[in-house]
PDB file of N, CA and C in Angstrom:
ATOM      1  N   UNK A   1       0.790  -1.215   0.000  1.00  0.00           N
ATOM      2  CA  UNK A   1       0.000   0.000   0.000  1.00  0.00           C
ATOM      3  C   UNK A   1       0.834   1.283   0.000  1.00  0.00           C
ATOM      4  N   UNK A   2       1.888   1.270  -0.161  1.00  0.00           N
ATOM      5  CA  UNK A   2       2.985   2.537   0.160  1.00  0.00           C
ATOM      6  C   UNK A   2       2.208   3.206  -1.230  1.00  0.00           C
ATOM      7  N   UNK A   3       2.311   2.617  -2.398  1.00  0.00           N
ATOM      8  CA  UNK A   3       1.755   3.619  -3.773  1.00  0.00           C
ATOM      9  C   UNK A   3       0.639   4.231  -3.195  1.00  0.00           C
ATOM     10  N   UNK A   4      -0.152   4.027  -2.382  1.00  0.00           N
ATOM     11  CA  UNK A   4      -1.743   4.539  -2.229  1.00  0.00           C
ATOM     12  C   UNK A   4      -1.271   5.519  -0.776  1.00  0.00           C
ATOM     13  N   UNK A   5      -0.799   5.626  -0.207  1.00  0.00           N
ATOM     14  CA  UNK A   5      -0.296   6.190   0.245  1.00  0.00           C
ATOM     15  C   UNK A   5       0.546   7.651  -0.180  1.00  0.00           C
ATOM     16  N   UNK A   6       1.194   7.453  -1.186  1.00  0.00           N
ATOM     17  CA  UNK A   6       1.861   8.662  -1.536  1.00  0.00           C
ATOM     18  C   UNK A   6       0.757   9.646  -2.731  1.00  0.00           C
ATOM     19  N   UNK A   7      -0.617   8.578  -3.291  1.00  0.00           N
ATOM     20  CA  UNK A   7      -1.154   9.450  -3.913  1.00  0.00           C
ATOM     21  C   UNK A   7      -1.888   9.940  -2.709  1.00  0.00           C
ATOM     22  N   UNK A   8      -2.256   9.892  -1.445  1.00  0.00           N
ATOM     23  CA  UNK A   8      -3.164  10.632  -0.874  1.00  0.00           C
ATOM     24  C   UNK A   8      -2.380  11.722  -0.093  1.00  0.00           C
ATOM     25  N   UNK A   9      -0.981  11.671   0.056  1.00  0.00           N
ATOM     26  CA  UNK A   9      -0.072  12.626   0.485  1.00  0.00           C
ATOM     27  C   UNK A   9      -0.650  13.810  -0.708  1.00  0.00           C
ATOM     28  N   UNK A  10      -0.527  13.159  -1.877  1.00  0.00           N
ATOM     29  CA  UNK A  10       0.131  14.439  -3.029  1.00  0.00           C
ATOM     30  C   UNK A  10      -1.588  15.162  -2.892  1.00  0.00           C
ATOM     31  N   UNK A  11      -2.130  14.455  -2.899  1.00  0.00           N
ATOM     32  CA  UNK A  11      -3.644  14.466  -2.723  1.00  0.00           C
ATOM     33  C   UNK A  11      -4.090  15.769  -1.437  1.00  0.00           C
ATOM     34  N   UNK A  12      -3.779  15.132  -0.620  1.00  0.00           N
ATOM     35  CA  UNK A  12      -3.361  16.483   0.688  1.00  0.00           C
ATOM     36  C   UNK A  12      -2.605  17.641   0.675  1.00  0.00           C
ATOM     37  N   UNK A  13      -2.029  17.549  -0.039  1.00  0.00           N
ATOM     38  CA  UNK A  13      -0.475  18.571  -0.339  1.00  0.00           C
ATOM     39  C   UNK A  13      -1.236  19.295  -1.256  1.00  0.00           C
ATOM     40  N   UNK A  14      -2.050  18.633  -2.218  1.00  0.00           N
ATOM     41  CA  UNK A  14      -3.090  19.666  -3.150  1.00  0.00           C
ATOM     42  C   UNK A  14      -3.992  20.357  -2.903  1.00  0.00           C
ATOM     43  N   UNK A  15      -4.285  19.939  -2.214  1.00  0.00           N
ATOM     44  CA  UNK A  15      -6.133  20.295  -1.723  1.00  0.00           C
ATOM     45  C   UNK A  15      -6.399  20.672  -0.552  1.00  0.00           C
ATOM     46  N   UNK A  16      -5.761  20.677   0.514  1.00  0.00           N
ATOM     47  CA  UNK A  16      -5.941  20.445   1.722  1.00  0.00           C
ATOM     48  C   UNK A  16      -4.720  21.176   2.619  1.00  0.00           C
ATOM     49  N   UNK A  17      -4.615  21.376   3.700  1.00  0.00           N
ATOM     50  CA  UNK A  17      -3.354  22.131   4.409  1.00  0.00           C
ATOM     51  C   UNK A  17      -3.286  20.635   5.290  1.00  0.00           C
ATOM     52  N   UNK A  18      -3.853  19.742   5.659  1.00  0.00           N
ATOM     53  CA  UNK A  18      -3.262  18.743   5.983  1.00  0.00           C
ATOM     54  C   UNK A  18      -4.657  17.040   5.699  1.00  0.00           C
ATOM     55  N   UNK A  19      -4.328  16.495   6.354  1.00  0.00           N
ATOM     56  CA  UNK A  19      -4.753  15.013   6.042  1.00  0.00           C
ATOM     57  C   UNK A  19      -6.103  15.159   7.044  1.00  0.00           C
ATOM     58  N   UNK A  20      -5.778  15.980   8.332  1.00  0.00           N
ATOM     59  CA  UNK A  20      -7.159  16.349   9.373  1.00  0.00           C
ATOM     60  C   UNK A  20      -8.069  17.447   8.247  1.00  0.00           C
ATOM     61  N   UNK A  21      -7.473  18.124   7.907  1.00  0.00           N
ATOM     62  CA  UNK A  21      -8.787  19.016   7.178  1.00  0.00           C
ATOM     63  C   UNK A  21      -9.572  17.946   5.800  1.00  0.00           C
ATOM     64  N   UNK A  22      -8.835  16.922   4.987  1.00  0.00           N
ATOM     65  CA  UNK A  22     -10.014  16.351   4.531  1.00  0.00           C
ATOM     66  C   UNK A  22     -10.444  15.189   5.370  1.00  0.00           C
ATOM     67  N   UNK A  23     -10.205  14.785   6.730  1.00  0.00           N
ATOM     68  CA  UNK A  23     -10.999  14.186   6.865  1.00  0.00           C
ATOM     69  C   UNK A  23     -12.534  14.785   7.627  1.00  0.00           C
ATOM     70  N   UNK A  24     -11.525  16.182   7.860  1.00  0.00           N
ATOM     71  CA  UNK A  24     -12.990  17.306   8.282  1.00  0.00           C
ATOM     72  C   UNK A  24     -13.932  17.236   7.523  1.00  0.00           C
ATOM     73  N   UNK A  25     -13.729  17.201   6.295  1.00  0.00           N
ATOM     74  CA  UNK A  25     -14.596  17.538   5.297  1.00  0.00           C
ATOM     75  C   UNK A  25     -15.007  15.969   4.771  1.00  0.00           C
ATOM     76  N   UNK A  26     -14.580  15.037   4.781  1.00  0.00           N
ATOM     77  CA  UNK A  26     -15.027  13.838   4.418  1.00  0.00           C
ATOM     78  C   UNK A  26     -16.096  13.510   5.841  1.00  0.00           C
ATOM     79  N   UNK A  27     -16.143  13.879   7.166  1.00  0.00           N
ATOM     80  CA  UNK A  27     -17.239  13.946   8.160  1.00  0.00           C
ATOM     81  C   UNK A  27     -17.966  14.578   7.698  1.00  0.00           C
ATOM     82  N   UNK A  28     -17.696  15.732   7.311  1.00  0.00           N
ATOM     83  CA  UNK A  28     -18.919  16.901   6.948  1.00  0.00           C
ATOM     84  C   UNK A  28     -19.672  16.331   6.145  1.00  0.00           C
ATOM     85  N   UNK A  29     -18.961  15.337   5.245  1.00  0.00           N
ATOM     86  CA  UNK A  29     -20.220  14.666   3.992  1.00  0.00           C
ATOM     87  C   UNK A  29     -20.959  13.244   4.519  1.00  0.00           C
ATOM     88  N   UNK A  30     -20.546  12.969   5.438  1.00  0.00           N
ATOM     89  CA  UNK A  30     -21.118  11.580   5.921  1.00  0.00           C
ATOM     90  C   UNK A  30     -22.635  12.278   7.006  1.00  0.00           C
ATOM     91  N   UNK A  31     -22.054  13.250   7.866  1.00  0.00           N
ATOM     92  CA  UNK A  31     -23.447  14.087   8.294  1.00  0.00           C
ATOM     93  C   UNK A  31     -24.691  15.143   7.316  1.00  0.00           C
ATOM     94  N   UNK A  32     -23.755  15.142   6.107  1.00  0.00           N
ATOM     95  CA  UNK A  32     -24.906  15.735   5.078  1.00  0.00           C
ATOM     96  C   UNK A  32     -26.049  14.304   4.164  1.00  0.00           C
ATOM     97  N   UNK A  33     -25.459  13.180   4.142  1.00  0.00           N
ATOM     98  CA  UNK A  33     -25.955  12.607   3.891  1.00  0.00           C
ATOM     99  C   UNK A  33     -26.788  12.044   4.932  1.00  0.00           C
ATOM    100  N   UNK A  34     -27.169  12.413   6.299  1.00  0.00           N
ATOM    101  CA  UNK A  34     -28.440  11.688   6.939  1.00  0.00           C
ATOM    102  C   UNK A  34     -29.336  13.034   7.403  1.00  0.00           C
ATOM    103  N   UNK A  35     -28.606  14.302   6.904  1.00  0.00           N
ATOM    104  CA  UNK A  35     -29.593  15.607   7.003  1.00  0.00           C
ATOM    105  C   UNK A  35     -29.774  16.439   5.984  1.00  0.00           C
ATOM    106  N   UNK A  36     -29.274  15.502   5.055  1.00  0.00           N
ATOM    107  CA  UNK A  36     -29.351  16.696   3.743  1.00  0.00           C
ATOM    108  C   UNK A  36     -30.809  16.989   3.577  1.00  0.00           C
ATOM    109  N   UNK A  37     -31.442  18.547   3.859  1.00  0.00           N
ATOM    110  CA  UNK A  37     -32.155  19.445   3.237  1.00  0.00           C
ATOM    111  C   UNK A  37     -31.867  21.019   3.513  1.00  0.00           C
ATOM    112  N   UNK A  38     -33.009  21.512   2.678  1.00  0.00           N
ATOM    113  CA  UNK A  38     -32.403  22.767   1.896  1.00  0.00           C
ATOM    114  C   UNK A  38     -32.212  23.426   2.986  1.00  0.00           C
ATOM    115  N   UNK A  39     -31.123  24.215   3.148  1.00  0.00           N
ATOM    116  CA  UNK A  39     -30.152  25.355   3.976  1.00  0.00           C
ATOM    117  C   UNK A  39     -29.979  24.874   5.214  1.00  0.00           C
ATOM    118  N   UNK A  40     -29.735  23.710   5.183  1.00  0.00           N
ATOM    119  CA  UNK A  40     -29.037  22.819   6.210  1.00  0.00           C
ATOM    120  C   UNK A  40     -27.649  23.323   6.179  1.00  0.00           C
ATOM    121  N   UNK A  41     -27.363  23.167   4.899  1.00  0.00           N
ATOM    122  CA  UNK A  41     -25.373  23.329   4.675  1.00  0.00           C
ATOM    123  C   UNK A  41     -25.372  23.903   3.538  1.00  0.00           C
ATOM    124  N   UNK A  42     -23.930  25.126   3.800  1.00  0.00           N
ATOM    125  CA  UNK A  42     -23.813  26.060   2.581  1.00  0.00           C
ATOM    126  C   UNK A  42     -23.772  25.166   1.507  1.00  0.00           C
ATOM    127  N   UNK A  43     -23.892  25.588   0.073  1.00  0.00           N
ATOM    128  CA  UNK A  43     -23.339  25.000  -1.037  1.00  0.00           C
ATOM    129  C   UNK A  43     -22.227  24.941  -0.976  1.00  0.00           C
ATOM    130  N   UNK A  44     -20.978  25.835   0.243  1.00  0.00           N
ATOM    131  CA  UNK A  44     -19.525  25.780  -0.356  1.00  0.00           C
ATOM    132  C   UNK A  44     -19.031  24.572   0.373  1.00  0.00           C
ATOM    133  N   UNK A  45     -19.951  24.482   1.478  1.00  0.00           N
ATOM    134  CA  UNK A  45     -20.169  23.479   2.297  1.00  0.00           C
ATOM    135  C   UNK A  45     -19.876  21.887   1.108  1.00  0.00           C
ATOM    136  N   UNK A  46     -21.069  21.802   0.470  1.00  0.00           N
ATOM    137  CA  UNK A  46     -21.496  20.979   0.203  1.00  0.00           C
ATOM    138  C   UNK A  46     -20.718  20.375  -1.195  1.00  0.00           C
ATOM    139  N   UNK A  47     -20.212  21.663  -1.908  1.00  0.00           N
ATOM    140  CA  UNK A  47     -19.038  21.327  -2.749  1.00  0.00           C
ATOM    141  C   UNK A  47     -17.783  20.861  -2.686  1.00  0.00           C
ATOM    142  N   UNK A  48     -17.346  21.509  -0.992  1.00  0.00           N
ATOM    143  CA  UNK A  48     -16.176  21.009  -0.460  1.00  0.00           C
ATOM    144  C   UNK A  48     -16.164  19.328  -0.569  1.00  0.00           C
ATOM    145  N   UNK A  49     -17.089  19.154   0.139  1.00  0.00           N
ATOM    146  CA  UNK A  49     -17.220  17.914   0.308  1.00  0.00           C
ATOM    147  C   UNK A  49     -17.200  16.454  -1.099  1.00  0.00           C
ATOM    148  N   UNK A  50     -18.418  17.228  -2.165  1.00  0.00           N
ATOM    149  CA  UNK A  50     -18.250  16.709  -2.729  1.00  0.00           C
ATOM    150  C   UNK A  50     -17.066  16.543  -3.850  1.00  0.00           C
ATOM    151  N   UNK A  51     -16.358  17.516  -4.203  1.00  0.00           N
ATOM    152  CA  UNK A  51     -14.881  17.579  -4.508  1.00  0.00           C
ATOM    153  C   UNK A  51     -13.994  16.495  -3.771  1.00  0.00           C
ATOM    154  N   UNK A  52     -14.041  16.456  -2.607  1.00  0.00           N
ATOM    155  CA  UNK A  52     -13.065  15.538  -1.512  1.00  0.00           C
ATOM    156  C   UNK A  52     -13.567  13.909  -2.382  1.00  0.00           C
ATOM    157  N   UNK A  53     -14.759  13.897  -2.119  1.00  0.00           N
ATOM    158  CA  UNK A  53     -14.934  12.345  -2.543  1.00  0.00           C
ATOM    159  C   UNK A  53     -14.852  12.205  -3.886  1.00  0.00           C
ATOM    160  N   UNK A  54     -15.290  13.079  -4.925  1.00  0.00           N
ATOM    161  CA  UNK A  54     -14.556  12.474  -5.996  1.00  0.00           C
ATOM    162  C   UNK A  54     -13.224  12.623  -6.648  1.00  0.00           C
ATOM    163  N   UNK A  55     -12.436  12.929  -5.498  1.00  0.00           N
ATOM    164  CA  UNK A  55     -10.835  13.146  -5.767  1.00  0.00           C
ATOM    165  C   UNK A  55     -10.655  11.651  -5.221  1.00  0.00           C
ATOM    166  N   UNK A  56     -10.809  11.582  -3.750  1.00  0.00           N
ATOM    167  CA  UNK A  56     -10.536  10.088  -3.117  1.00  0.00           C
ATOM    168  C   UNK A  56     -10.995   8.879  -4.326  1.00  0.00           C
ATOM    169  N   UNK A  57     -12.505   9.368  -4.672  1.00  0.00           N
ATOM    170  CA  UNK A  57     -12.834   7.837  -5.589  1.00  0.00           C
ATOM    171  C   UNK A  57     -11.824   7.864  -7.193  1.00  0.00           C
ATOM    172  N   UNK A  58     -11.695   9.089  -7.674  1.00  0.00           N
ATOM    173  CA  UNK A  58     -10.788   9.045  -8.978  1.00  0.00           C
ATOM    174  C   UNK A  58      -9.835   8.160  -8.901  1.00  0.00           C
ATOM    175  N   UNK A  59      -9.066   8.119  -7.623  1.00  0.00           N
ATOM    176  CA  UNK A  59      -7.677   7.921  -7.540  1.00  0.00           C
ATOM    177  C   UNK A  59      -8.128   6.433  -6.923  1.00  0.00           C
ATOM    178  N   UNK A  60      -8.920   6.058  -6.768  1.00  0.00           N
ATOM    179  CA  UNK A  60      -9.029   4.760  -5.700  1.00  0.00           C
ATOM    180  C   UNK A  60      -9.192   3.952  -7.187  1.00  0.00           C
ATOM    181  N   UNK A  61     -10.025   4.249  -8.388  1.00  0.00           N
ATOM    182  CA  UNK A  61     -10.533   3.334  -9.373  1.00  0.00           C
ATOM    183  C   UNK A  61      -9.198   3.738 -10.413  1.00  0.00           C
ATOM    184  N   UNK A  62      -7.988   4.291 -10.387  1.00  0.00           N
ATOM    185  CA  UNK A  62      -7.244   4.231 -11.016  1.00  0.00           C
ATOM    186  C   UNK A  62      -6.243   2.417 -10.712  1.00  0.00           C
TER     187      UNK A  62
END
């Protein structure tokens, strides 16, 4: 697993100021999915999030 590892470094190093802020934001999307309605959570909110997971899934189905 060391390869999967260094893409989620570069992954963090991109996107993120560390490995705790996306998993901030990967929580933030696991609690939008059992309260998602309208003006529950900003859209920047909600983009963050969804950006995070389809960076994680891109790189997971490579």
């Amino acid at each position: 697993m060391p390869q999967m590892e260094g893409i989620f470094l570069d992954l963090f190093e991109d996107a993120y100021a560390s490995p705790a802020e996306l998993a901030e934001v990967l929580d933030l999307g696991i609690e939008m999915l059992f309260y998602v309605e309208e003006g529950v959570f900003s859209k920047e909110d909600m983009r963050n999030v969804l950006t995070a997971l389809r960076k994680i899934t891109l790189e997971l189905r490579k």
